[in-house]
PDB file of N, CA and C in Angstrom:
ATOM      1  N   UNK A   1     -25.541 -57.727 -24.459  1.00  0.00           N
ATOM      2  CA  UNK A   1     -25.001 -56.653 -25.274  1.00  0.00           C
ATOM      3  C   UNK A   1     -26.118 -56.060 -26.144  1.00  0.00           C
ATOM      4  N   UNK A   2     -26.117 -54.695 -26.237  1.00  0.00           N
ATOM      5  CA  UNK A   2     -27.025 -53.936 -26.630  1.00  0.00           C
ATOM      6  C   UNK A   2     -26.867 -54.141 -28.658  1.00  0.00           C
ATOM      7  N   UNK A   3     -27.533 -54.664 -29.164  1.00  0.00           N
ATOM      8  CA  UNK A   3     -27.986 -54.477 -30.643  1.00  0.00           C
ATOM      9  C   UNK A   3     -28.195 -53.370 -31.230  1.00  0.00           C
ATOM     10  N   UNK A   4     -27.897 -52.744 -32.092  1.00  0.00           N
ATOM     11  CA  UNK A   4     -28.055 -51.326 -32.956  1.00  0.00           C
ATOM     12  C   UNK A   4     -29.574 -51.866 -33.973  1.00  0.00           C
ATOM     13  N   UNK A   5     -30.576 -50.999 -34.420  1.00  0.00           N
ATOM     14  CA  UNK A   5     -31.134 -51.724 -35.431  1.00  0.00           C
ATOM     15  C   UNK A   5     -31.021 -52.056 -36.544  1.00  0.00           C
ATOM     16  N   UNK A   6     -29.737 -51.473 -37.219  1.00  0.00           N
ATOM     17  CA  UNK A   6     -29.235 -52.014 -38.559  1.00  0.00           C
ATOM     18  C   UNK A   6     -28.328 -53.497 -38.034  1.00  0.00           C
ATOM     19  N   UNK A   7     -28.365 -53.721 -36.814  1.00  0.00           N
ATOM     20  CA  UNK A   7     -27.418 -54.954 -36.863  1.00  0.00           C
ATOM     21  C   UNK A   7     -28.433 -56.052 -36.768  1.00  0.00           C
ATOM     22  N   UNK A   8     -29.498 -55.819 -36.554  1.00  0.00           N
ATOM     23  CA  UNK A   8     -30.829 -56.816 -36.890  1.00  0.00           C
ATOM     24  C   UNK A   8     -31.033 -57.169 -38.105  1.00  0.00           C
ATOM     25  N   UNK A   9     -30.946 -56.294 -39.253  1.00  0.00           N
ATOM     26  CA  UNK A   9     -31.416 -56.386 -40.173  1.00  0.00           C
ATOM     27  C   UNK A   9     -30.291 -57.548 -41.150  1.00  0.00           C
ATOM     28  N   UNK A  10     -31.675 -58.255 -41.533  1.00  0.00           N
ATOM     29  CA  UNK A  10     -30.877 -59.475 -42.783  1.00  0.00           C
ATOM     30  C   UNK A  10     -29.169 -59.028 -43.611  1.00  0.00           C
ATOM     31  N   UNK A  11     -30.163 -57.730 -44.320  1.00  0.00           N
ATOM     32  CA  UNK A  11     -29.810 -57.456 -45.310  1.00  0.00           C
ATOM     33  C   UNK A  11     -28.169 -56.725 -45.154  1.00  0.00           C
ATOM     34  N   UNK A  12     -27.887 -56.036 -43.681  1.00  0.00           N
ATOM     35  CA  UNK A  12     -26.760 -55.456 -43.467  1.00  0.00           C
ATOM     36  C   UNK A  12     -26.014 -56.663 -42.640  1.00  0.00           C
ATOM     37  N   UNK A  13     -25.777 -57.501 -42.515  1.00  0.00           N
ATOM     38  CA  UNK A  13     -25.687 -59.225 -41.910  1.00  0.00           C
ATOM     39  C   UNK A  13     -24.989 -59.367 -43.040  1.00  0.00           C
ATOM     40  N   UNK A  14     -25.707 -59.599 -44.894  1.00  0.00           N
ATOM     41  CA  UNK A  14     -25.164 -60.166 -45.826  1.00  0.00           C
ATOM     42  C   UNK A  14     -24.082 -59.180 -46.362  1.00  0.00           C
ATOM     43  N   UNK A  15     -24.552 -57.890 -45.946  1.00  0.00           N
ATOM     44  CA  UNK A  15     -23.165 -57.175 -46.793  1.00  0.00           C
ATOM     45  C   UNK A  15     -22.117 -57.149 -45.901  1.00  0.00           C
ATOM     46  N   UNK A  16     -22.199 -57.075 -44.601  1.00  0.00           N
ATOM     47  CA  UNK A  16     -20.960 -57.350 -43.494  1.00  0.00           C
ATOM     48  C   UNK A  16     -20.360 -58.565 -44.275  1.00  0.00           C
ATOM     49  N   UNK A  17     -20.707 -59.919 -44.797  1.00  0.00           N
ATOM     50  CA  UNK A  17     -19.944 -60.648 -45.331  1.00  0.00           C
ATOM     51  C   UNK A  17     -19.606 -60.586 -46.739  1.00  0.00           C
ATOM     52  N   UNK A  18     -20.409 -59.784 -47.219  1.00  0.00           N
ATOM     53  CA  UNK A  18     -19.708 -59.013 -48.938  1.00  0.00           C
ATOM     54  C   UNK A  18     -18.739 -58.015 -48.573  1.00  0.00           C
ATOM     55  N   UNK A  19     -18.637 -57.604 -48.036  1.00  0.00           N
ATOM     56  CA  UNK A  19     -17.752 -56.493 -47.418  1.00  0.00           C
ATOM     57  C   UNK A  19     -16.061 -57.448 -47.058  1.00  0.00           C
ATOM     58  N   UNK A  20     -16.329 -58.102 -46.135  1.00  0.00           N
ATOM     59  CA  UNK A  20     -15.055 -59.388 -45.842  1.00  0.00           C
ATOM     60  C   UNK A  20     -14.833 -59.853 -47.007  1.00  0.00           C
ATOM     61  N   UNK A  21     -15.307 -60.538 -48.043  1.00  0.00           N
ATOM     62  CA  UNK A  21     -15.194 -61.307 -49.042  1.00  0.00           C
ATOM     63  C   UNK A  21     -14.460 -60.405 -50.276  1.00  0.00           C
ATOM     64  N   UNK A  22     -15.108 -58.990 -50.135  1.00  0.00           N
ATOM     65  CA  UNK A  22     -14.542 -58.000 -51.365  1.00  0.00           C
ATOM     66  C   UNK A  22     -12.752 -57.806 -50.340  1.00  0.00           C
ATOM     67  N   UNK A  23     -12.574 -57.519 -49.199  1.00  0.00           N
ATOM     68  CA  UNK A  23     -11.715 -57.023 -48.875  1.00  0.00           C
ATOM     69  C   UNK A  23     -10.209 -58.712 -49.137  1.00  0.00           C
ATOM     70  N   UNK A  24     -10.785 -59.591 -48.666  1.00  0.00           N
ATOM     71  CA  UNK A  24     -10.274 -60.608 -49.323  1.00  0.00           C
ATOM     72  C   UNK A  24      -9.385 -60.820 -50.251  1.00  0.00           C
ATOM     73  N   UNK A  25     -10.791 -60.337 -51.514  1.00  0.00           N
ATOM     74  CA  UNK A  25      -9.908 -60.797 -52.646  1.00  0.00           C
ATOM     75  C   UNK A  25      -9.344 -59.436 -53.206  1.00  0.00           C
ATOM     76  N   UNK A  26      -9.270 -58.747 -52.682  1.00  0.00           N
ATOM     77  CA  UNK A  26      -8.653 -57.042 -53.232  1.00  0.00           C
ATOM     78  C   UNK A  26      -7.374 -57.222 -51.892  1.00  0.00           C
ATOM     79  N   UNK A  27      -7.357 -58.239 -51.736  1.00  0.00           N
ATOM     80  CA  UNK A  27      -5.658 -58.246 -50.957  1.00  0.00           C
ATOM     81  C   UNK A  27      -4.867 -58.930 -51.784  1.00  0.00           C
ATOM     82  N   UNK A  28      -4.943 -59.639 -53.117  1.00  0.00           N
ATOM     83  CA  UNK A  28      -4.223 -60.402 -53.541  1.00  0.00           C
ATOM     84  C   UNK A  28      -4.231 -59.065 -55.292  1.00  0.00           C
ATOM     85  N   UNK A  29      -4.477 -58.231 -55.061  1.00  0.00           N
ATOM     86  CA  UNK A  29      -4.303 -57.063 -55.938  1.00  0.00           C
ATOM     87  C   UNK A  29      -3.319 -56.837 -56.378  1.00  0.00           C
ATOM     88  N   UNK A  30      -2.305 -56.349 -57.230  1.00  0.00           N
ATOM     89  CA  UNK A  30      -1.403 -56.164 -57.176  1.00  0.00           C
ATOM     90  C   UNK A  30      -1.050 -54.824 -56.583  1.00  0.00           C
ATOM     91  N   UNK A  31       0.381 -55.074 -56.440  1.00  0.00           N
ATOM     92  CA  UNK A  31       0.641 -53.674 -55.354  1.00  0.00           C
ATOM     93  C   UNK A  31       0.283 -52.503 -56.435  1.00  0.00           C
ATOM     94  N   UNK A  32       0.443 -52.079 -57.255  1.00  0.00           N
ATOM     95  CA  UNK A  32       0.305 -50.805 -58.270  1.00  0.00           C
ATOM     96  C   UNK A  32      -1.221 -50.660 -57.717  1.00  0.00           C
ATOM     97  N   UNK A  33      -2.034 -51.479 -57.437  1.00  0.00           N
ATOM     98  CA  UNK A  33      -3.544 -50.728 -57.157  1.00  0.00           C
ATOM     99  C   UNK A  33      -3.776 -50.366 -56.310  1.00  0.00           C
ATOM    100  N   UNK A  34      -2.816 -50.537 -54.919  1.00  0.00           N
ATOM    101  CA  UNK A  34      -3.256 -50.632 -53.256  1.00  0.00           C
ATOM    102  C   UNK A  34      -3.751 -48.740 -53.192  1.00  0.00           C
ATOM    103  N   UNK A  35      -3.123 -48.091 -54.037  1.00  0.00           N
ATOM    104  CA  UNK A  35      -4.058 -46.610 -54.099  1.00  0.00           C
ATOM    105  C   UNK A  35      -5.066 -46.506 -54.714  1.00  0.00           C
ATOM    106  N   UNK A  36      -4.913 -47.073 -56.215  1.00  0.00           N
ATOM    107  CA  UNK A  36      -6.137 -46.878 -57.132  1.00  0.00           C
ATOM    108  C   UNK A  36      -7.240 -48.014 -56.885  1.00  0.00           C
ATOM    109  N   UNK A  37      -7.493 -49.150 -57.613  1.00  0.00           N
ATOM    110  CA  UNK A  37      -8.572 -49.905 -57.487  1.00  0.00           C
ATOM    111  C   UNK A  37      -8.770 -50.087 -56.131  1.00  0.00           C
ATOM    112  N   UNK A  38      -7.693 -50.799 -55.387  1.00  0.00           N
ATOM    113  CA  UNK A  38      -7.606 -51.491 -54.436  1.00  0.00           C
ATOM    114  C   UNK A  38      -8.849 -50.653 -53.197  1.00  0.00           C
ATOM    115  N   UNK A  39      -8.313 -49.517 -53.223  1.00  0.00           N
ATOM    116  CA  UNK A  39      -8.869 -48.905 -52.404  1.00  0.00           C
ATOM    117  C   UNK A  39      -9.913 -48.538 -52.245  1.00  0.00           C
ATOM    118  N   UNK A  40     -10.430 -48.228 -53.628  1.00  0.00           N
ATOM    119  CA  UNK A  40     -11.679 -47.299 -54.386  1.00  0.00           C
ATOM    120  C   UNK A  40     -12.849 -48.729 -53.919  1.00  0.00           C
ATOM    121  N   UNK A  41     -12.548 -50.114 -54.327  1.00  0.00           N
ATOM    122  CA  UNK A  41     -13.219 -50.688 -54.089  1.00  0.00           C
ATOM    123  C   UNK A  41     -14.065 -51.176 -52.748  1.00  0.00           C
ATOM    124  N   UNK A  42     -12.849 -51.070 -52.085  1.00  0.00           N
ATOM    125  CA  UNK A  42     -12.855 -51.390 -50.586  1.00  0.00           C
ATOM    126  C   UNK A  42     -13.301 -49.973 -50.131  1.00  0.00           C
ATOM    127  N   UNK A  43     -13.563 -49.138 -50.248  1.00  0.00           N
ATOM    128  CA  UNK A  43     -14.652 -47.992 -49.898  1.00  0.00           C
ATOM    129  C   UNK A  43     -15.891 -48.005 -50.312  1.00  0.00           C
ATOM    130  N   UNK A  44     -16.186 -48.181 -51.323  1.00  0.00           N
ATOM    131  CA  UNK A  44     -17.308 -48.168 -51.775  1.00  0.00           C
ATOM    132  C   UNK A  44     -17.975 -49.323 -51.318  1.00  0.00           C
ATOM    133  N   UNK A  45     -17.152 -50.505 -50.787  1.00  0.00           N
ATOM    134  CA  UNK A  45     -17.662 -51.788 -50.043  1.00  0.00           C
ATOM    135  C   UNK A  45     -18.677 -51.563 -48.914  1.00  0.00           C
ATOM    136  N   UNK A  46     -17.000 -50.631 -48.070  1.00  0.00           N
ATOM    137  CA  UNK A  46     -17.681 -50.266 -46.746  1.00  0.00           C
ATOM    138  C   UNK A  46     -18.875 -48.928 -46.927  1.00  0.00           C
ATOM    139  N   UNK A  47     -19.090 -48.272 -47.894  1.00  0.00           N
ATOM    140  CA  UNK A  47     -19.949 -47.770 -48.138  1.00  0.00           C
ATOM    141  C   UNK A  47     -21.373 -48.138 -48.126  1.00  0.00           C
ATOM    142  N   UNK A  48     -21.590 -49.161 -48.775  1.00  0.00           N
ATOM    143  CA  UNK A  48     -23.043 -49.952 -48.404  1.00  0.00           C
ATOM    144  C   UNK A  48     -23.116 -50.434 -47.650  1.00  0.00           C
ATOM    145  N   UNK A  49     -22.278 -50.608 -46.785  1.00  0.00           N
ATOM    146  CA  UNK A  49     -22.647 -51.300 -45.181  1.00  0.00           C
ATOM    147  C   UNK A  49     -23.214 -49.917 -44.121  1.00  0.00           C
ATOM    148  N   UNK A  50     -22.301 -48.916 -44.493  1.00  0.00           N
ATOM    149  CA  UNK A  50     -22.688 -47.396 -43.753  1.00  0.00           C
ATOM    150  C   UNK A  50     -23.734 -46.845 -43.772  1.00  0.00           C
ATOM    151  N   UNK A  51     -24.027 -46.919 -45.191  1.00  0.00           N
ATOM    152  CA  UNK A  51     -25.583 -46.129 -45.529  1.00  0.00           C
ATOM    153  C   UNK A  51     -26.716 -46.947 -45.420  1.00  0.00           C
ATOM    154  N   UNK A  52     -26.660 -48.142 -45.117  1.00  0.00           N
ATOM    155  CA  UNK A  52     -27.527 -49.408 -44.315  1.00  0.00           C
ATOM    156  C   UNK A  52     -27.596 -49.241 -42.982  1.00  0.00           C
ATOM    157  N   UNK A  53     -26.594 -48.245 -42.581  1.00  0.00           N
ATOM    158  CA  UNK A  53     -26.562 -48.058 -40.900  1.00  0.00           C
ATOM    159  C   UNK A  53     -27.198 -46.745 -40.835  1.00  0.00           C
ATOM    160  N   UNK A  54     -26.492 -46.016 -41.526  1.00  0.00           N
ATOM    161  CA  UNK A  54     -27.486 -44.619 -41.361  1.00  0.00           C
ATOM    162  C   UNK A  54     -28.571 -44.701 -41.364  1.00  0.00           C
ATOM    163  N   UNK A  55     -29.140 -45.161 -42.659  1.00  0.00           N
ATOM    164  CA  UNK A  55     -30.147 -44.956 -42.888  1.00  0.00           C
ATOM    165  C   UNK A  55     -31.125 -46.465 -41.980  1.00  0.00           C
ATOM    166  N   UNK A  56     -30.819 -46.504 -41.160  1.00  0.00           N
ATOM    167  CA  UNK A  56     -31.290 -47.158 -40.681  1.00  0.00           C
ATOM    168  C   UNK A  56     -31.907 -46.207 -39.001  1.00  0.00           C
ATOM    169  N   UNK A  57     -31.081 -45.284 -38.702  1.00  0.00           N
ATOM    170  CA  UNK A  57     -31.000 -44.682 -37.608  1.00  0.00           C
ATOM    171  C   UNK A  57     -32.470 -43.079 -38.027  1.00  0.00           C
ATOM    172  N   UNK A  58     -32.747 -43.131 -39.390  1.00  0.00           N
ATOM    173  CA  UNK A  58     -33.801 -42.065 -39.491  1.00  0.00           C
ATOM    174  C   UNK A  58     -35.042 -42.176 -39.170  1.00  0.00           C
ATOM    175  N   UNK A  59     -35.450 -41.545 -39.259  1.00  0.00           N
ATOM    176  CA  UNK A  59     -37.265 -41.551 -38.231  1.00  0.00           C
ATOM    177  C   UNK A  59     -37.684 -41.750 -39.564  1.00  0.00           C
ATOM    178  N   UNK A  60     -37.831 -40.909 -40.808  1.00  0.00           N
ATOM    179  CA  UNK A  60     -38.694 -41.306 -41.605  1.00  0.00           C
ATOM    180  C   UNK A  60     -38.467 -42.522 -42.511  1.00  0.00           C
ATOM    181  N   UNK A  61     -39.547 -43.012 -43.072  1.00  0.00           N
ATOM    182  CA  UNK A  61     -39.287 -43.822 -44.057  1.00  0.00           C
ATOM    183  C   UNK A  61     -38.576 -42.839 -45.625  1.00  0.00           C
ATOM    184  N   UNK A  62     -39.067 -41.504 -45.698  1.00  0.00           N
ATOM    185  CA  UNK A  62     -38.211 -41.561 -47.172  1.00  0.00           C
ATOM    186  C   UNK A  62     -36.836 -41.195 -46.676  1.00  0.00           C
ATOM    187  N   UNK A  63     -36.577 -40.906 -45.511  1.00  0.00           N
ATOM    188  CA  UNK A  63     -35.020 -40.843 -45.323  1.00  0.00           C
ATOM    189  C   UNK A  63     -34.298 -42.340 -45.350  1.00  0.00           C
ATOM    190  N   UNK A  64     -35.111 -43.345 -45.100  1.00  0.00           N
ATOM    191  CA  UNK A  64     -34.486 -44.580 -44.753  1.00  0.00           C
ATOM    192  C   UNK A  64     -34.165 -44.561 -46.427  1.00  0.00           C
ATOM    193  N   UNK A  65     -35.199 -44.809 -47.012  1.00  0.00           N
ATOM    194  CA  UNK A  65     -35.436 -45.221 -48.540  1.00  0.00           C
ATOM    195  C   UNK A  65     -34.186 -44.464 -49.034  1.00  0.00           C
ATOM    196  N   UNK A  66     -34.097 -43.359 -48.947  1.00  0.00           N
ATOM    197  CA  UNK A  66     -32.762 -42.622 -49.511  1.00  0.00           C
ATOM    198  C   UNK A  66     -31.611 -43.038 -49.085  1.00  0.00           C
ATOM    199  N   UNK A  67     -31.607 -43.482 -48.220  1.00  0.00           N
ATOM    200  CA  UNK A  67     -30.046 -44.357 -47.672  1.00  0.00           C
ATOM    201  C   UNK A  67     -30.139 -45.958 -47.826  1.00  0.00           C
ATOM    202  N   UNK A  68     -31.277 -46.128 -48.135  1.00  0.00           N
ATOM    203  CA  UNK A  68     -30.992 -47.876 -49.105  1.00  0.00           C
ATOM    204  C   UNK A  68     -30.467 -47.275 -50.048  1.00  0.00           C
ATOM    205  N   UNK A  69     -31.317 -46.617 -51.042  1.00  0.00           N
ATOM    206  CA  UNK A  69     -31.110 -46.106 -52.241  1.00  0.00           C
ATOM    207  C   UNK A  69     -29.217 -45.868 -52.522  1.00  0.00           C
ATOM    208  N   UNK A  70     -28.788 -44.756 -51.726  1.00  0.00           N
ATOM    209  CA  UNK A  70     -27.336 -44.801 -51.944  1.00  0.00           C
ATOM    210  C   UNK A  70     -26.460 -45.709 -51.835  1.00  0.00           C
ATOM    211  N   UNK A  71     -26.731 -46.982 -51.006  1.00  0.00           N
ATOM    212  CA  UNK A  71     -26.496 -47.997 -50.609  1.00  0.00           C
ATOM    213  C   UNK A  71     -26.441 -48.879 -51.901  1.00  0.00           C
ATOM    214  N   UNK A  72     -27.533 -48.815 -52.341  1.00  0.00           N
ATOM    215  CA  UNK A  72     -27.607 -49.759 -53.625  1.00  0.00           C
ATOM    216  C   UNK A  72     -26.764 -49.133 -55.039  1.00  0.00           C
ATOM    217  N   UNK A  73     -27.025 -47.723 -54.656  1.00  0.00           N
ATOM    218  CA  UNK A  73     -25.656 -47.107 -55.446  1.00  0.00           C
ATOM    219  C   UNK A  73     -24.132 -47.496 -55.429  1.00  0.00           C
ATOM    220  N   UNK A  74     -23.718 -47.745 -54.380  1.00  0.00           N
ATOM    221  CA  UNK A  74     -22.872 -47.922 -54.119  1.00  0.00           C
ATOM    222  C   UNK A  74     -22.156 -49.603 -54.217  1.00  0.00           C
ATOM    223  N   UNK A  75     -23.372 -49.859 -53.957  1.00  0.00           N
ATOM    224  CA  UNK A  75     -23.685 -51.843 -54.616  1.00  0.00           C
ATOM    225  C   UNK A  75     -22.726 -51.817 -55.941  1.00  0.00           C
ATOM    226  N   UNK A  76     -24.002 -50.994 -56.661  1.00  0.00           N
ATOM    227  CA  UNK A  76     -23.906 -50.966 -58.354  1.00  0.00           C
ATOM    228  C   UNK A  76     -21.963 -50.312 -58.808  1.00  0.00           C
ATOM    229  N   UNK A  77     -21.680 -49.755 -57.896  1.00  0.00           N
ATOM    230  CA  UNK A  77     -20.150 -49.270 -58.266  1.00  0.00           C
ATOM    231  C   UNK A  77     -19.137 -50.351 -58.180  1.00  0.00           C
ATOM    232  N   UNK A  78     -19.199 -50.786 -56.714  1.00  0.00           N
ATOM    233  CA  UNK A  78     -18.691 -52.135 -56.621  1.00  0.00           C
ATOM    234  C   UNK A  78     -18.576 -53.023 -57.142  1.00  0.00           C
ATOM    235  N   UNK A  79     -19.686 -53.414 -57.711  1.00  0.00           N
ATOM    236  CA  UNK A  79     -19.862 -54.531 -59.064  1.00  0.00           C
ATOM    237  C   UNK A  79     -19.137 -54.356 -60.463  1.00  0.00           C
ATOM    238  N   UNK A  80     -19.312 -52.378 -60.432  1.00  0.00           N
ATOM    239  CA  UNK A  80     -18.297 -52.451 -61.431  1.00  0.00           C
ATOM    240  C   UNK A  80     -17.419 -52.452 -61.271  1.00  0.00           C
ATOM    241  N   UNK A  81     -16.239 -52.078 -60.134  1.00  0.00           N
ATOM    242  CA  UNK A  81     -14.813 -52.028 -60.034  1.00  0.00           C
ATOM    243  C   UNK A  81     -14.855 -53.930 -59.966  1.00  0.00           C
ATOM    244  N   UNK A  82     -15.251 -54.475 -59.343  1.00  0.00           N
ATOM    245  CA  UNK A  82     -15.076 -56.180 -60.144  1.00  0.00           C
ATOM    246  C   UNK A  82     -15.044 -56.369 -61.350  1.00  0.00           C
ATOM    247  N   UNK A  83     -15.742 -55.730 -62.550  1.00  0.00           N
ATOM    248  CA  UNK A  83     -15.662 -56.194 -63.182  1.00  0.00           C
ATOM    249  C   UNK A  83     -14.610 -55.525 -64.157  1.00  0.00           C
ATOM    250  N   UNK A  84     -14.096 -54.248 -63.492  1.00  0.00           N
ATOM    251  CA  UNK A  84     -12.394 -54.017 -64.119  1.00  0.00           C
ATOM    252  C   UNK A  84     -11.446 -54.508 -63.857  1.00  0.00           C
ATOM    253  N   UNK A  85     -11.649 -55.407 -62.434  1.00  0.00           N
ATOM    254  CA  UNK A  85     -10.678 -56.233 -61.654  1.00  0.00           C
ATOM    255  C   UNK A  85     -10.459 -57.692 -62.653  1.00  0.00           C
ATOM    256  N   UNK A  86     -11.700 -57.902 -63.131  1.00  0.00           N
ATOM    257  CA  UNK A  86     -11.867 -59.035 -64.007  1.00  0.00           C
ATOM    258  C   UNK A  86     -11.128 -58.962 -65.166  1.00  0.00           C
ATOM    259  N   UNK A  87     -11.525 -57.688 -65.671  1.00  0.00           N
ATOM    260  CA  UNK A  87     -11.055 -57.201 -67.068  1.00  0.00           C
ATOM    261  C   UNK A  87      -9.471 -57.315 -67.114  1.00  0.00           C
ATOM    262  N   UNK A  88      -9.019 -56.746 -66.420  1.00  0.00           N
ATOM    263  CA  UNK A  88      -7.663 -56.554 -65.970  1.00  0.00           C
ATOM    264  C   UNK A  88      -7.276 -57.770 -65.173  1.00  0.00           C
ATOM    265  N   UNK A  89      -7.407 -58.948 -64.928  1.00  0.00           N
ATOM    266  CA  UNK A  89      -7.130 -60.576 -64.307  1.00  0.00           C
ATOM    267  C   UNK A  89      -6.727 -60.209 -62.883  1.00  0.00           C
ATOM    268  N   UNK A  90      -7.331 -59.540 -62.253  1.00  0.00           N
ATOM    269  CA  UNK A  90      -7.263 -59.457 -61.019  1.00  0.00           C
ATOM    270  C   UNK A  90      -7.653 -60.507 -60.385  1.00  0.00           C
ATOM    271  N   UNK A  91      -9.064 -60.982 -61.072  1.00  0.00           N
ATOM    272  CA  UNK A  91      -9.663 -61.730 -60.418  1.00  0.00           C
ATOM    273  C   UNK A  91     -10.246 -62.679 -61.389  1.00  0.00           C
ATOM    274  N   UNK A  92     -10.646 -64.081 -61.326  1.00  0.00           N
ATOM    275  CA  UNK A  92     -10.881 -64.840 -61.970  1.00  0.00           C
ATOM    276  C   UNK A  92     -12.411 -64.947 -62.428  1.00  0.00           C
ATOM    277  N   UNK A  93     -13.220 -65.663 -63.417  1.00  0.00           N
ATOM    278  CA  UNK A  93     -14.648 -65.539 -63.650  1.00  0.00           C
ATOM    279  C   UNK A  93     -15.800 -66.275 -62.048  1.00  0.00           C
ATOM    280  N   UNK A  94     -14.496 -67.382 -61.663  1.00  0.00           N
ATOM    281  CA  UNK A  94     -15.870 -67.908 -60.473  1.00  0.00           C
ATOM    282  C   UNK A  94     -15.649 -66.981 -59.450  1.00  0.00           C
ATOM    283  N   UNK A  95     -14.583 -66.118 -59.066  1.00  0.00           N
ATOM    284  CA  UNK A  95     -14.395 -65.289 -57.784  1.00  0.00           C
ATOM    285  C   UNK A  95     -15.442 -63.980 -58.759  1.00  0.00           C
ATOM    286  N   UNK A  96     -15.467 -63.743 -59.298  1.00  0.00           N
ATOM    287  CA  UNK A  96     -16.625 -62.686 -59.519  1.00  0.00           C
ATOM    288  C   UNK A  96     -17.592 -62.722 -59.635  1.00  0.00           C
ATOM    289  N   UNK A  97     -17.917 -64.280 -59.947  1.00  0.00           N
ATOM    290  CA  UNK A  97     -19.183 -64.578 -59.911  1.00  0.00           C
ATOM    291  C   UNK A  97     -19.796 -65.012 -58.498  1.00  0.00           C
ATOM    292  N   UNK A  98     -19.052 -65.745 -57.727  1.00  0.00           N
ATOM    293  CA  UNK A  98     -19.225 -65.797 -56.256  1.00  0.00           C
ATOM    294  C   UNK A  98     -19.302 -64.253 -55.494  1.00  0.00           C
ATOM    295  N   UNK A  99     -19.247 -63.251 -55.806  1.00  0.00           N
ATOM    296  CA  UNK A  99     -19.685 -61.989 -55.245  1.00  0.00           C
ATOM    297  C   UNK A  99     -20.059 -61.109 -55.786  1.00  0.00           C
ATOM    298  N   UNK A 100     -20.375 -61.407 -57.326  1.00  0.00           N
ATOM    299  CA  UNK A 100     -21.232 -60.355 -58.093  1.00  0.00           C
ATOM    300  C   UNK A 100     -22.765 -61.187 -57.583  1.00  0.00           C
ATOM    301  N   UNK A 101     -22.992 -62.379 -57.036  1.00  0.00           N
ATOM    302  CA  UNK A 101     -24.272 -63.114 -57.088  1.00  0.00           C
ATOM    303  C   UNK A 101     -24.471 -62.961 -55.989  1.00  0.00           C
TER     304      UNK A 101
END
């Protein structure tokens, strides 16, 4: 079976399983968020896995760099909707700390 080159890479490997792990624990959400948090999070999840793929598919390096870059943007959002999930007892201090780390 033919490999893509973002499916080589380490780094889109570890967010494929941050990605499972966020979708996880944003199932035990309460129903009032399955539009608001719930969702917002779980996009922006699969968001850094995407722009690890895109930008994986560009010829140049500053195009790649710009699609880590959004990627890591999109990191940084994620981390915060955890930590409103936290705020709000969505989620407990070791489940945020097991995927904020």
């Amino acid at each position: 079976m033919h490999l893509y080159s973002f499916e080589k890479l380490d780094m889109w490997k570890d967010i494929r399983n941050f990605v499972s792990a966020v979708y996880e624990i944003s199932d035990n959400f309460p129903y009032s968020e399955y539009k608001g948090l719930r969702d917002k999070i779980r996009r922006a999840t699969v968001s850094v896995s995407s722009n690890i793929a895109e930008g994986s598919g560009r010829l140049s390096y500053k195009e790649q760099a710009r699609f880590t870059h959004i990627a890591y943007s999109s990191l940084l959002d994620v981390l915060s909707q955890l930590m409103v999930a936290y705020d709000r007892k969505y989620i407990n201090e070791s489940t945020y700390k097991k995927v904020a780390n």
